[in-house]
C-alpha atoms as a PDB file:
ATOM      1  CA  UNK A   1       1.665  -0.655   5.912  1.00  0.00           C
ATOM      2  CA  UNK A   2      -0.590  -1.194   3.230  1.00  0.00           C
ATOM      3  CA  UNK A   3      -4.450   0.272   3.141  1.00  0.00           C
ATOM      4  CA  UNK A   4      -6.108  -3.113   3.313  1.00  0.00           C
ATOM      5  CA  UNK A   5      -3.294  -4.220   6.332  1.00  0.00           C
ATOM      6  CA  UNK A   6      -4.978  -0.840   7.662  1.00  0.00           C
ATOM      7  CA  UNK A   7      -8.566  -1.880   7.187  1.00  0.00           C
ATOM      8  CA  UNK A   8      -7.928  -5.533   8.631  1.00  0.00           C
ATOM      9  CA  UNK A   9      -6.308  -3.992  11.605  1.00  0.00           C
ATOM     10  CA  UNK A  10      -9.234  -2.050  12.644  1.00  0.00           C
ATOM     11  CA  UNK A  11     -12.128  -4.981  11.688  1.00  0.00           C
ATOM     12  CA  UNK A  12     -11.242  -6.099  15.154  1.00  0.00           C
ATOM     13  CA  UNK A  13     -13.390  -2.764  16.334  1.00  0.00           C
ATOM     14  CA  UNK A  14     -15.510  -2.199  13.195  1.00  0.00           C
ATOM     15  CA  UNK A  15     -16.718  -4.090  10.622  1.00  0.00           C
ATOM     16  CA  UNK A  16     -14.984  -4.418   7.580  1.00  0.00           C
ATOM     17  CA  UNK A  17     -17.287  -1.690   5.513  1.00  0.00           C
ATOM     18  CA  UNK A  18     -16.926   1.159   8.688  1.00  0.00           C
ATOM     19  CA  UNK A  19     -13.263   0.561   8.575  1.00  0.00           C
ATOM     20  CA  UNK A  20     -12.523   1.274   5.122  1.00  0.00           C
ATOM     21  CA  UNK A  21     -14.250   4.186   5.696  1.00  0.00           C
ATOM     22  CA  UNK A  22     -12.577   5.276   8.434  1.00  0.00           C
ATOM     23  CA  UNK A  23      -9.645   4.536   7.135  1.00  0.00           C
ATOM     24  CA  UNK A  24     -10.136   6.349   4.048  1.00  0.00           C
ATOM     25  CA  UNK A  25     -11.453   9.515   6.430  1.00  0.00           C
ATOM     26  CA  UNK A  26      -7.784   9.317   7.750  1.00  0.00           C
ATOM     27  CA  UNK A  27      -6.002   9.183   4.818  1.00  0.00           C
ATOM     28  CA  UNK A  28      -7.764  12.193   3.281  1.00  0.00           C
ATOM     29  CA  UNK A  29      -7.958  14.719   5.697  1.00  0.00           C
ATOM     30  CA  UNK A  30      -4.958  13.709   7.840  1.00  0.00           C
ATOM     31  CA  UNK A  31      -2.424  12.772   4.960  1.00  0.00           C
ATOM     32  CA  UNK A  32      -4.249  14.307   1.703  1.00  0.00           C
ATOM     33  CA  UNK A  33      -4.551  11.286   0.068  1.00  0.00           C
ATOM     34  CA  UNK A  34      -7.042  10.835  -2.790  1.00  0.00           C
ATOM     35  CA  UNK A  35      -9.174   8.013  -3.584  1.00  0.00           C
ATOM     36  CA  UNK A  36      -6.872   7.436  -6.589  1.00  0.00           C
ATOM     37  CA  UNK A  37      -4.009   7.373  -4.292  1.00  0.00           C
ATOM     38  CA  UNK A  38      -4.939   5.121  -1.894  1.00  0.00           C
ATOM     39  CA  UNK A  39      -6.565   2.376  -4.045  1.00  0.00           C
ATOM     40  CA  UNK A  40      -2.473   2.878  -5.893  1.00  0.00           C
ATOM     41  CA  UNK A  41      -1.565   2.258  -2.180  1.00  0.00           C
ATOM     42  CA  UNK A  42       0.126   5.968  -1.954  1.00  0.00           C
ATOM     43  CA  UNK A  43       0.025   4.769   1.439  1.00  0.00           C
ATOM     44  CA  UNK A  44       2.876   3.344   1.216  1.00  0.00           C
ATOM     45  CA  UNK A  45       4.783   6.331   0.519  1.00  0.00           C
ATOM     46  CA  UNK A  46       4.231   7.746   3.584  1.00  0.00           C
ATOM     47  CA  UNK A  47       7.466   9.528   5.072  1.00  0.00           C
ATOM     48  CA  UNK A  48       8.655   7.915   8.208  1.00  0.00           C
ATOM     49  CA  UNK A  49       7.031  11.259  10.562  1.00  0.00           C
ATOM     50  CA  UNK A  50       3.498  10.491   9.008  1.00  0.00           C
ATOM     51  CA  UNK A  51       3.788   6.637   9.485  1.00  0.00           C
ATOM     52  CA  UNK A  52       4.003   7.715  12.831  1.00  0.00           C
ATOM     53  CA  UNK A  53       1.831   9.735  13.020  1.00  0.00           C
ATOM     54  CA  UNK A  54      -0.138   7.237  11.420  1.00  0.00           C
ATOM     55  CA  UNK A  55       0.596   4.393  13.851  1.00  0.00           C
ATOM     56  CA  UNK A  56      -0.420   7.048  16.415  1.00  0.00           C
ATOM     57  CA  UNK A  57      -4.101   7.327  14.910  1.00  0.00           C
ATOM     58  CA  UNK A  58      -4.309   3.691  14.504  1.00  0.00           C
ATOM     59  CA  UNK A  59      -3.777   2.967  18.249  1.00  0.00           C
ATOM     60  CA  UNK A  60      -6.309   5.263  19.353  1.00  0.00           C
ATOM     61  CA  UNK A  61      -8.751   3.806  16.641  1.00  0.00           C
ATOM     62  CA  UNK A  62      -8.205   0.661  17.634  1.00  0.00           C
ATOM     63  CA  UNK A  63      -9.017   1.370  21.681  1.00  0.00           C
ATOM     64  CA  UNK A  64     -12.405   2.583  20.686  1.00  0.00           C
ATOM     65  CA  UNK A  65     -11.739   6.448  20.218  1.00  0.00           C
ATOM     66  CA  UNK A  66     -14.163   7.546  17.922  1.00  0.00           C
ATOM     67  CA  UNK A  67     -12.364   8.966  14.786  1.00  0.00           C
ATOM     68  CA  UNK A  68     -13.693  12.057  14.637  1.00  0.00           C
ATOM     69  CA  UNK A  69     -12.157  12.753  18.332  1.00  0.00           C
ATOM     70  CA  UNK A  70      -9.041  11.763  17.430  1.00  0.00           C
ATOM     71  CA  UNK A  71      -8.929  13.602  13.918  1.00  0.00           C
ATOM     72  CA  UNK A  72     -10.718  16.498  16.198  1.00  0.00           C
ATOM     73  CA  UNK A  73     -13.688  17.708  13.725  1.00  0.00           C
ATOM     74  CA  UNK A  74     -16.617  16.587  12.451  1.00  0.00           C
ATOM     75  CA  UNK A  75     -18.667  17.366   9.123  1.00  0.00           C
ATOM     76  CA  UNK A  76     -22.381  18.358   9.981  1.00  0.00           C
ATOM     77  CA  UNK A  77     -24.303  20.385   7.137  1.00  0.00           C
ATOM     78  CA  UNK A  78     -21.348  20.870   4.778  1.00  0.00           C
ATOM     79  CA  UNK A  79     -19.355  22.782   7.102  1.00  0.00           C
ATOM     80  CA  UNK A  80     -16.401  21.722   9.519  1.00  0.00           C
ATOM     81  CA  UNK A  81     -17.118  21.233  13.577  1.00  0.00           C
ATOM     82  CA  UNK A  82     -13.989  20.879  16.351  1.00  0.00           C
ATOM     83  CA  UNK A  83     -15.120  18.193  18.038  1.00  0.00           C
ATOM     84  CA  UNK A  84     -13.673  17.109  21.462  1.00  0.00           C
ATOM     85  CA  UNK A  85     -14.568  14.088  24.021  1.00  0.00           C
ATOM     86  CA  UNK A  86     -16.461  17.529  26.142  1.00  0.00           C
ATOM     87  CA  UNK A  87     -18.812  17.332  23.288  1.00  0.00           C
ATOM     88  CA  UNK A  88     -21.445  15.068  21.614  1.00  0.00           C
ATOM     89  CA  UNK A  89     -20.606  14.128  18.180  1.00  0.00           C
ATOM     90  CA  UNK A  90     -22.564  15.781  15.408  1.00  0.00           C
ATOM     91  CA  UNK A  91     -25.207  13.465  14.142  1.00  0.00           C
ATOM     92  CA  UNK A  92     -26.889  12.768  10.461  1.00  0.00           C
ATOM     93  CA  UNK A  93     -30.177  13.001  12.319  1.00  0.00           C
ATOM     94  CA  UNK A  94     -29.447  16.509  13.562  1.00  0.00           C
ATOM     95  CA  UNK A  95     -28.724  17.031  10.431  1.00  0.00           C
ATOM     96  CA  UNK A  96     -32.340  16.023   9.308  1.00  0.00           C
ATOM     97  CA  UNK A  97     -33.556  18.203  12.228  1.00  0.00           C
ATOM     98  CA  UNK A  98     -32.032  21.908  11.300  1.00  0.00           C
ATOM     99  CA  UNK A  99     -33.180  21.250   7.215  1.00  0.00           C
ATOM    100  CA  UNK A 100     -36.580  21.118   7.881  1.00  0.00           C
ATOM    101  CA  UNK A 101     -36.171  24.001  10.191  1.00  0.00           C
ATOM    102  CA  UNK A 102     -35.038  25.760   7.815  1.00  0.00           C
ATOM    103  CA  UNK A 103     -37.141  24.448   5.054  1.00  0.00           C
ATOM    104  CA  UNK A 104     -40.232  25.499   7.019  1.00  0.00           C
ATOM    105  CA  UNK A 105     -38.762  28.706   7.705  1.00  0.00           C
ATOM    106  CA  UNK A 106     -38.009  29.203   4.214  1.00  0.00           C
ATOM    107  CA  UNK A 107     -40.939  31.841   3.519  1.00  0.00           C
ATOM    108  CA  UNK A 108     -39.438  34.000   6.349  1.00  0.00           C
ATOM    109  CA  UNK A 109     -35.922  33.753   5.508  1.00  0.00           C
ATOM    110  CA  UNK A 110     -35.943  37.585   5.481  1.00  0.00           C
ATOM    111  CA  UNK A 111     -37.437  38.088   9.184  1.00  0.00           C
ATOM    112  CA  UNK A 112     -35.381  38.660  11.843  1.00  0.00           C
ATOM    113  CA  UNK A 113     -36.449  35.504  13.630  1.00  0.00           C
ATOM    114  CA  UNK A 114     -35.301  35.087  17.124  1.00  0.00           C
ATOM    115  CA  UNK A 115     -34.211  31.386  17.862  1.00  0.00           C
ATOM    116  CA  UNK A 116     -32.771  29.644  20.877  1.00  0.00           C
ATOM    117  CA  UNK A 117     -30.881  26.061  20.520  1.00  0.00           C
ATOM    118  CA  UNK A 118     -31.073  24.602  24.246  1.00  0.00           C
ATOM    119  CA  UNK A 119     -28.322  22.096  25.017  1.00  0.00           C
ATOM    120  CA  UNK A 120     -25.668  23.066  21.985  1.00  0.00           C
ATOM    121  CA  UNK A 121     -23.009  21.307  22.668  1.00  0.00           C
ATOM    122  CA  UNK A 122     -20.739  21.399  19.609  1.00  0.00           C
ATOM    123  CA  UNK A 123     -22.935  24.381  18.033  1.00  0.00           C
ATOM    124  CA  UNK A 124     -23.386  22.481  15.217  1.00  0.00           C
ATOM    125  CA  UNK A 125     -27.024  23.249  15.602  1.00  0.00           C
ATOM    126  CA  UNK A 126     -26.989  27.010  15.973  1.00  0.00           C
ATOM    127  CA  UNK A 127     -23.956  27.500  14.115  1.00  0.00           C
ATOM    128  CA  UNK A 128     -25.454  25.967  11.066  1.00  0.00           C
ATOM    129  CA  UNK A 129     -29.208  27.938  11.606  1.00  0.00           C
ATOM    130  CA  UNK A 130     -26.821  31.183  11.735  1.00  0.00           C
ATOM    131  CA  UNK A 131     -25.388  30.602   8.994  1.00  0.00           C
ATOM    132  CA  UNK A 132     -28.395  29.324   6.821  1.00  0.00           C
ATOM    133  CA  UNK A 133     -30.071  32.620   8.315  1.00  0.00           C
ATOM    134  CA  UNK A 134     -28.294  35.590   8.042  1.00  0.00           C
ATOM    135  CA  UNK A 135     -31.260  37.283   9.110  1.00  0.00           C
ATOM    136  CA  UNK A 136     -32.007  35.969  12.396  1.00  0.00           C
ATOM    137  CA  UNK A 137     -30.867  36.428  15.678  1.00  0.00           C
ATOM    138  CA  UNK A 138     -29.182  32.784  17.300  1.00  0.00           C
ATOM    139  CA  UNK A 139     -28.665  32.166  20.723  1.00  0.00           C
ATOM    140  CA  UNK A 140     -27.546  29.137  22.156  1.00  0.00           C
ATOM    141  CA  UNK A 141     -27.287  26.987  26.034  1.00  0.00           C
ATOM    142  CA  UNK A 142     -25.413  24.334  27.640  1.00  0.00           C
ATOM    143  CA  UNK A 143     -24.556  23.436  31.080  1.00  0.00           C
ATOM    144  CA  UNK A 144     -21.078  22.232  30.336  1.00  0.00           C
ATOM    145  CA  UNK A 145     -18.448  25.607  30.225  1.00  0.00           C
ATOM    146  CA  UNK A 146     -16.201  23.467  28.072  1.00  0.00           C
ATOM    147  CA  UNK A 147     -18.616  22.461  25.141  1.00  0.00           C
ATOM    148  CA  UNK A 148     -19.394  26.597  25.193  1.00  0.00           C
ATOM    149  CA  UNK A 149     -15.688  26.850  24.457  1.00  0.00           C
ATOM    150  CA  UNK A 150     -16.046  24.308  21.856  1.00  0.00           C
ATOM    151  CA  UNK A 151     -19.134  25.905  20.437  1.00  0.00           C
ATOM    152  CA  UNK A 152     -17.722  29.422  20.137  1.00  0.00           C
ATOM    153  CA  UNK A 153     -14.809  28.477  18.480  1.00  0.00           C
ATOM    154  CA  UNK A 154     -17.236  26.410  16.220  1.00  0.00           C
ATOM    155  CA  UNK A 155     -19.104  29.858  15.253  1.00  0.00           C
ATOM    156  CA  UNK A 156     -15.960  31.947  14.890  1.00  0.00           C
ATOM    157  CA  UNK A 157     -14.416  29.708  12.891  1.00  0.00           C
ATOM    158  CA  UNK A 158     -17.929  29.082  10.170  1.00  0.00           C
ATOM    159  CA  UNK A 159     -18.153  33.340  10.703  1.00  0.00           C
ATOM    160  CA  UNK A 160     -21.285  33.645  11.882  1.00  0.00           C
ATOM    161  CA  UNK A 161     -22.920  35.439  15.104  1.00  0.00           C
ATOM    162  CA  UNK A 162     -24.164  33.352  17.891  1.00  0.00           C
ATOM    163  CA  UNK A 163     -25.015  33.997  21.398  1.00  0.00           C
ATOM    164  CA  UNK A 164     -23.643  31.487  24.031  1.00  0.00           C
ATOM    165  CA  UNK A 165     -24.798  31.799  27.450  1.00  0.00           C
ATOM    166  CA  UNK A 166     -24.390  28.781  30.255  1.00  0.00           C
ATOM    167  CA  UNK A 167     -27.901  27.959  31.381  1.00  0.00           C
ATOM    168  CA  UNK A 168     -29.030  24.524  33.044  1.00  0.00           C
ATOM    169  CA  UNK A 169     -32.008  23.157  30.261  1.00  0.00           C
ATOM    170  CA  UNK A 170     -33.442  21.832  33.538  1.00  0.00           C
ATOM    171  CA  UNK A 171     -33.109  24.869  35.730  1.00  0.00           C
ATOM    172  CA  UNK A 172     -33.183  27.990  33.778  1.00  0.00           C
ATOM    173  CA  UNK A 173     -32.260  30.472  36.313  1.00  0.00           C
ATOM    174  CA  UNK A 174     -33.804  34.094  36.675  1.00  0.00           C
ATOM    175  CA  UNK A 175     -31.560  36.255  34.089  1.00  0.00           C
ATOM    176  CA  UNK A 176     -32.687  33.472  31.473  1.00  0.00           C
ATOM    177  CA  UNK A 177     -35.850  34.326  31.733  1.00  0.00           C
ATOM    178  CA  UNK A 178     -35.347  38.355  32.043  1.00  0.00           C
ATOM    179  CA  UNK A 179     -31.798  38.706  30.886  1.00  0.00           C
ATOM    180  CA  UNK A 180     -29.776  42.098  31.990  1.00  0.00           C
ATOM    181  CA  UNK A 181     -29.413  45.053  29.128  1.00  0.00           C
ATOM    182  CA  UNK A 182     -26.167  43.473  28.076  1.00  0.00           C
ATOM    183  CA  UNK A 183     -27.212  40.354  27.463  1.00  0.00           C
ATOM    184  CA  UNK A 184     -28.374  39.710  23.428  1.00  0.00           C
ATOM    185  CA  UNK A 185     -30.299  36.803  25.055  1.00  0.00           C
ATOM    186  CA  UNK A 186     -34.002  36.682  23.705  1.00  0.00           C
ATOM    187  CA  UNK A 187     -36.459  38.746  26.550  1.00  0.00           C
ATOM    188  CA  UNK A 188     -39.563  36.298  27.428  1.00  0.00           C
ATOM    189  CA  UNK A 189     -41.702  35.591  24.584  1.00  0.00           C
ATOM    190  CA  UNK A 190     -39.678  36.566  22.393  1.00  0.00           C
ATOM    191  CA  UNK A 191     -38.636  33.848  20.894  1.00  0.00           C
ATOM    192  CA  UNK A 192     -40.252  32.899  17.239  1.00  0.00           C
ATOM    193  CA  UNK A 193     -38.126  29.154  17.331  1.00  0.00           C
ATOM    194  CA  UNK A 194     -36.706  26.894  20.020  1.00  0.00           C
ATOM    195  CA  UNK A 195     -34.874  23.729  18.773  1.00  0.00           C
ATOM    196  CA  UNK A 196     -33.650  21.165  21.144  1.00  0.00           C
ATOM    197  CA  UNK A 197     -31.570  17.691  20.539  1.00  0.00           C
ATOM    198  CA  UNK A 198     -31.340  17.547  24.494  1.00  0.00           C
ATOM    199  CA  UNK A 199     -30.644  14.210  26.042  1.00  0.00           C
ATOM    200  CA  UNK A 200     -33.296  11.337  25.765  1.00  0.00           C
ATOM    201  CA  UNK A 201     -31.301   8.006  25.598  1.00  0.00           C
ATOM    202  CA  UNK A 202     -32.397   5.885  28.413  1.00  0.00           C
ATOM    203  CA  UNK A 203     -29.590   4.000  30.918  1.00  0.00           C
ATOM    204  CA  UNK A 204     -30.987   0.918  29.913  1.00  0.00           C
ATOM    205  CA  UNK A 205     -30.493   0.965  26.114  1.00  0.00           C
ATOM    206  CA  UNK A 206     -26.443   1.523  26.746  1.00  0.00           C
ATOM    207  CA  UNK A 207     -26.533  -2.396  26.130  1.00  0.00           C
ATOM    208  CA  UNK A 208     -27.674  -1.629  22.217  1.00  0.00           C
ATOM    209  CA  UNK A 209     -25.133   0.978  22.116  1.00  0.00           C
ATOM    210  CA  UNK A 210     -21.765   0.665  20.711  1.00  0.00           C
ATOM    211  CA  UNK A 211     -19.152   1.229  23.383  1.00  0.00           C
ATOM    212  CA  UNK A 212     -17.219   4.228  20.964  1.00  0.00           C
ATOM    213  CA  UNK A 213     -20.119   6.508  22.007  1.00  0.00           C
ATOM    214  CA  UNK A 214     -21.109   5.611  25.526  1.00  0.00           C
ATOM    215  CA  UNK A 215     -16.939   5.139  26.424  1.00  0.00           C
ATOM    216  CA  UNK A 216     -16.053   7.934  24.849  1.00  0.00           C
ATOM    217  CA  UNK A 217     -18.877  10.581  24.300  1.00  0.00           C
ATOM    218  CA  UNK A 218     -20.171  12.331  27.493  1.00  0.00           C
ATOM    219  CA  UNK A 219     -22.804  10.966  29.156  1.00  0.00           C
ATOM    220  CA  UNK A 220     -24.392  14.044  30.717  1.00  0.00           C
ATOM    221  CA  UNK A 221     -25.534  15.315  27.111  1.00  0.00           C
ATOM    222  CA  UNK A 222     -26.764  11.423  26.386  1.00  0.00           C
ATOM    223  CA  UNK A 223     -28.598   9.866  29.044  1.00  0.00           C
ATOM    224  CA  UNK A 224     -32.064   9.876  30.881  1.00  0.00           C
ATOM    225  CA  UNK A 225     -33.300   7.923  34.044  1.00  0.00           C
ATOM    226  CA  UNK A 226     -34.978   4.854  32.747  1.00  0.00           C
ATOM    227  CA  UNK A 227     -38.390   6.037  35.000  1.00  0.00           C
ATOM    228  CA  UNK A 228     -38.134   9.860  33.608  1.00  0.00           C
ATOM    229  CA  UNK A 229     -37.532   9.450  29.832  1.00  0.00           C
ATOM    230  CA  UNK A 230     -39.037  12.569  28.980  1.00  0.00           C
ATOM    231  CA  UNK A 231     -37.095  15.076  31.813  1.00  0.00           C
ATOM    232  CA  UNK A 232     -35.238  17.114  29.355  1.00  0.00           C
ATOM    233  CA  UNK A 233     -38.209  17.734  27.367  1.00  0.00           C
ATOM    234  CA  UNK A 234     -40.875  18.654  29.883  1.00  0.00           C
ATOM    235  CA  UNK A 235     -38.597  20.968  31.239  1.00  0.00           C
ATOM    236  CA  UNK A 236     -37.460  23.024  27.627  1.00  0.00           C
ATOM    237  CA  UNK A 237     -41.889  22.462  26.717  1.00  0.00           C
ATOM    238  CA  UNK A 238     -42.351  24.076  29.744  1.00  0.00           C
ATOM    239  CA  UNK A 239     -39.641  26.808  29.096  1.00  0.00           C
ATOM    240  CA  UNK A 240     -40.907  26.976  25.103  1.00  0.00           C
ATOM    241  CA  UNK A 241     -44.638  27.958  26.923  1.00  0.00           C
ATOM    242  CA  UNK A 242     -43.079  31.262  29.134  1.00  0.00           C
ATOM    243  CA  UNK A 243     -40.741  32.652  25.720  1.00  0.00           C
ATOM    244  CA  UNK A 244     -42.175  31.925  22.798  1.00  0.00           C
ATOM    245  CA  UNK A 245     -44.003  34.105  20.613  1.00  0.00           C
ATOM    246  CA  UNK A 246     -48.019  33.071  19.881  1.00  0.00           C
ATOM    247  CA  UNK A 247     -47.096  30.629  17.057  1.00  0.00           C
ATOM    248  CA  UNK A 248     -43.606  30.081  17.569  1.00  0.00           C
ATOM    249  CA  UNK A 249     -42.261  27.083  17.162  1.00  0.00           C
ATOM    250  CA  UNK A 250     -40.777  24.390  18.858  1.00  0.00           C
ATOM    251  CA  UNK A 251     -38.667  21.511  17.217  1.00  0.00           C
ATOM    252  CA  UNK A 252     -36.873  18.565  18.914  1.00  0.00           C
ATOM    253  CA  UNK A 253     -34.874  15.701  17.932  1.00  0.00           C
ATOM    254  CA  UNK A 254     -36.383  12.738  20.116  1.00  0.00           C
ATOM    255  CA  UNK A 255     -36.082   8.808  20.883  1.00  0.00           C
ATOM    256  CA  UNK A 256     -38.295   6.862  18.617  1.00  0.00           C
ATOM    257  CA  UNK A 257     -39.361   4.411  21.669  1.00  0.00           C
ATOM    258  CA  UNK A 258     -40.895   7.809  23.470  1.00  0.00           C
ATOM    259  CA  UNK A 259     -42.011   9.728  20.615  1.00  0.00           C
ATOM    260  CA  UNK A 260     -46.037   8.873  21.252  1.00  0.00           C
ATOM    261  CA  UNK A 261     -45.178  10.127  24.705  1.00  0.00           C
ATOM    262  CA  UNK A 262     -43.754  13.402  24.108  1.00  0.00           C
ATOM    263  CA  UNK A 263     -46.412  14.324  21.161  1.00  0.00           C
ATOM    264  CA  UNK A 264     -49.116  13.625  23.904  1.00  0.00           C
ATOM    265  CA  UNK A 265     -46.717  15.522  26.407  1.00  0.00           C
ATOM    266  CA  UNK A 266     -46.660  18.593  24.548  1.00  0.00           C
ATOM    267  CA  UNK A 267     -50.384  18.774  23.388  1.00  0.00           C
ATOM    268  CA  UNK A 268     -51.480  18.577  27.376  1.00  0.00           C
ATOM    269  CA  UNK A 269     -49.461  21.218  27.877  1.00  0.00           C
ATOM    270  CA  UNK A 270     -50.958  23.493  25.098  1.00  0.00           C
ATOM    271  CA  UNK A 271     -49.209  22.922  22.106  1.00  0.00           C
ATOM    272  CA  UNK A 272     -50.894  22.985  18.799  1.00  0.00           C
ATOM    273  CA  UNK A 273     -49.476  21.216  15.184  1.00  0.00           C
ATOM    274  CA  UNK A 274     -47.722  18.780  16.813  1.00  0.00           C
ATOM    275  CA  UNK A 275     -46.128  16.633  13.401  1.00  0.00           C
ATOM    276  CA  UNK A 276     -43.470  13.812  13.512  1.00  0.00           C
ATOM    277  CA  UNK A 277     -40.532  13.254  11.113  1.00  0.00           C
ATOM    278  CA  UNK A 278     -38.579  10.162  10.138  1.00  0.00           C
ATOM    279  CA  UNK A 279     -35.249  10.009   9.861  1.00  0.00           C
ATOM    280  CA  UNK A 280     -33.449   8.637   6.659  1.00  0.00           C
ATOM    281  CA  UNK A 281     -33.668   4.724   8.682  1.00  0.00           C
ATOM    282  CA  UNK A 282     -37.373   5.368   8.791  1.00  0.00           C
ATOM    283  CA  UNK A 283     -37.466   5.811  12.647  1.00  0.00           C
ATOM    284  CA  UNK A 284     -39.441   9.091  14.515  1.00  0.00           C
ATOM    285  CA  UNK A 285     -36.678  10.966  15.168  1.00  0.00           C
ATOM    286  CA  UNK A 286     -37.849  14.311  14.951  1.00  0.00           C
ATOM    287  CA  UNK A 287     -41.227  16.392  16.339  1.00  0.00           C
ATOM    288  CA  UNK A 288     -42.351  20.059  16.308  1.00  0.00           C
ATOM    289  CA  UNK A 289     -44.997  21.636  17.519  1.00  0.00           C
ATOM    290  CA  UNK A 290     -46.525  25.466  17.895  1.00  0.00           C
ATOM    291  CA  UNK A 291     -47.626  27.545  20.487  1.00  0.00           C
ATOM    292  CA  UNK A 292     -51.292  28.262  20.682  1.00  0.00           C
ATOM    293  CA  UNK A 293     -52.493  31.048  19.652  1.00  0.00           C
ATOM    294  CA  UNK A 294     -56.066  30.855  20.005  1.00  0.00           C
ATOM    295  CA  UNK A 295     -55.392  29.356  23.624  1.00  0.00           C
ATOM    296  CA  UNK A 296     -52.276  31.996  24.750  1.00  0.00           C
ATOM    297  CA  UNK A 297     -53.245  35.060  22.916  1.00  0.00           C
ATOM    298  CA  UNK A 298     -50.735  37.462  21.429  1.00  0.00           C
ATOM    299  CA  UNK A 299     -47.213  37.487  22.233  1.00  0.00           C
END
């Protein structure tokens, strides 16, 4: 089978742009083909185990798996993710998020910053602000036991440090909030950043979606009540208020259609700073705001 045979087969799911790139995506990191080789159809000279192999991916592509699933990583930041269907799959907009964390760190890139990612899923998040600072100390939640998996392999495999700990965003229970000598888990306000990309896409906007992510990609780290947009958020603001530092920070990736909502969420309940960010389509896809210090005094 040629390339372009390839890319026609999987317009039926994608159109015809997304499916050369898929396909390409395949080719290279699957088979080690080169952009040289495939455009000379190297494709072609496939042995008969990796047409198989092939024909394998190709089914699975065409039901509506999302390639990155089915090749089982994901690139986020430069660096290589396992991604499984347990997890969400890394996005360019979480991308956007952790570089200006780290580009408004920059000045303290030297501190030894405590910083708690809330809702980690992959770990792309604090994998990537562990590794972008050496210095600081990266912890990191999630309700689901199997993305933790996922995420630890994550940070083994990039080499850096992280601390993963099963906490419910919505719940935190008691040794959250005061955790035991053996934990590495920040002690209440502590913490100097909290970053969150928690869930915040609304049951009624599935109809916009495409069906690879709300088929394949779990739903528990994607969707909110249509009446309680904002329940992930007032719960980590809320958590953000007890362990923070005076001035620490709080960063979250949001939903454009709520973002007026949150900002005036989080300055009723005392946060200072507040700024918005647009993501590379122009949309609001990013806020952060800082604890008061005037209002909470020292930390």
């Amino acid at each position: 089978m040629t390339y372009r045979e390839l890319c026609n087969r999987l317009h039926a799911v994608y159109d015809l742009g997304e499916a050369r790139a898929i396909v390409r995506l395949v080719l290279g990191e699957r088979f080690g083909l080169s952009m040289a080789d495939i455009l000379c159809d190297k494709v072609t000279e496939l042995s008969s185990d990796d047409r198989t192999e092939l024909e394998k991916i190709m089914r699975r592509l065409l039901d509506g798996e999302p390639v990155q699933y089915v090749l089982g990583e994901a690139e986020f930041c430069g660096r290589k993710f396992r991604v499984a269907p347990g997890v969400l799959i890394p996005r360019p907009e979480t991308e956007e998020l952790c570089r200006w964390m780290i580009e408004e760190r920059g000045a303290r890139s030297e501190e030894r910053d405590a910083i708690l990612d809330i809702g980690t899923g992959s770990g792309c998040i604090a994998v990537t602000l562990a590794a972008e600072m050496p210095r600081a100390q990266v912890s990191a939640w999630d309700i689901s036991a199997e993305a933790l998996k996922i995420a630890r392999e994550n940070a083994e495999r990039n080499g850096v440090e992280v601390t993963f700990e099963q906490v419910d965003a919505l719940h935190p229970h008691p040794s959250s909030l005061i955790p035991p000598p053996s934990s590495r888990l920040p002690h209440p306000s502590s913490l100097n950043y909290l970053v969150s990309n928690p869930p915040y896409v609304c049951e009624s906007e599935k109809t916009a979606m495409k069906p690879q992510v709300f088929e394949h990609e779990p739903s528990l780290a994607l969707f909110v009540p249509d009446d309680d947009p904002l329940r992930f958020y007032r719960a980590i603001a809320d958590f953000a208020m007890q362990s923070l530092k005076s001035d620490g920070w709080l960063y979250f990736e949001a939903n454009p259609l709520y973002i007026n909502e949150l900002r005036a969420m989080l300055s009723e309940k005392g946060f200072d700073n507040i700024e918005e960010k647009c993501d590379q389509f122009g949309k609001k896809r990013m806020i952060r705001a800082k604890k008061s210090k005037k209002k909470y005094g020292k930390g």
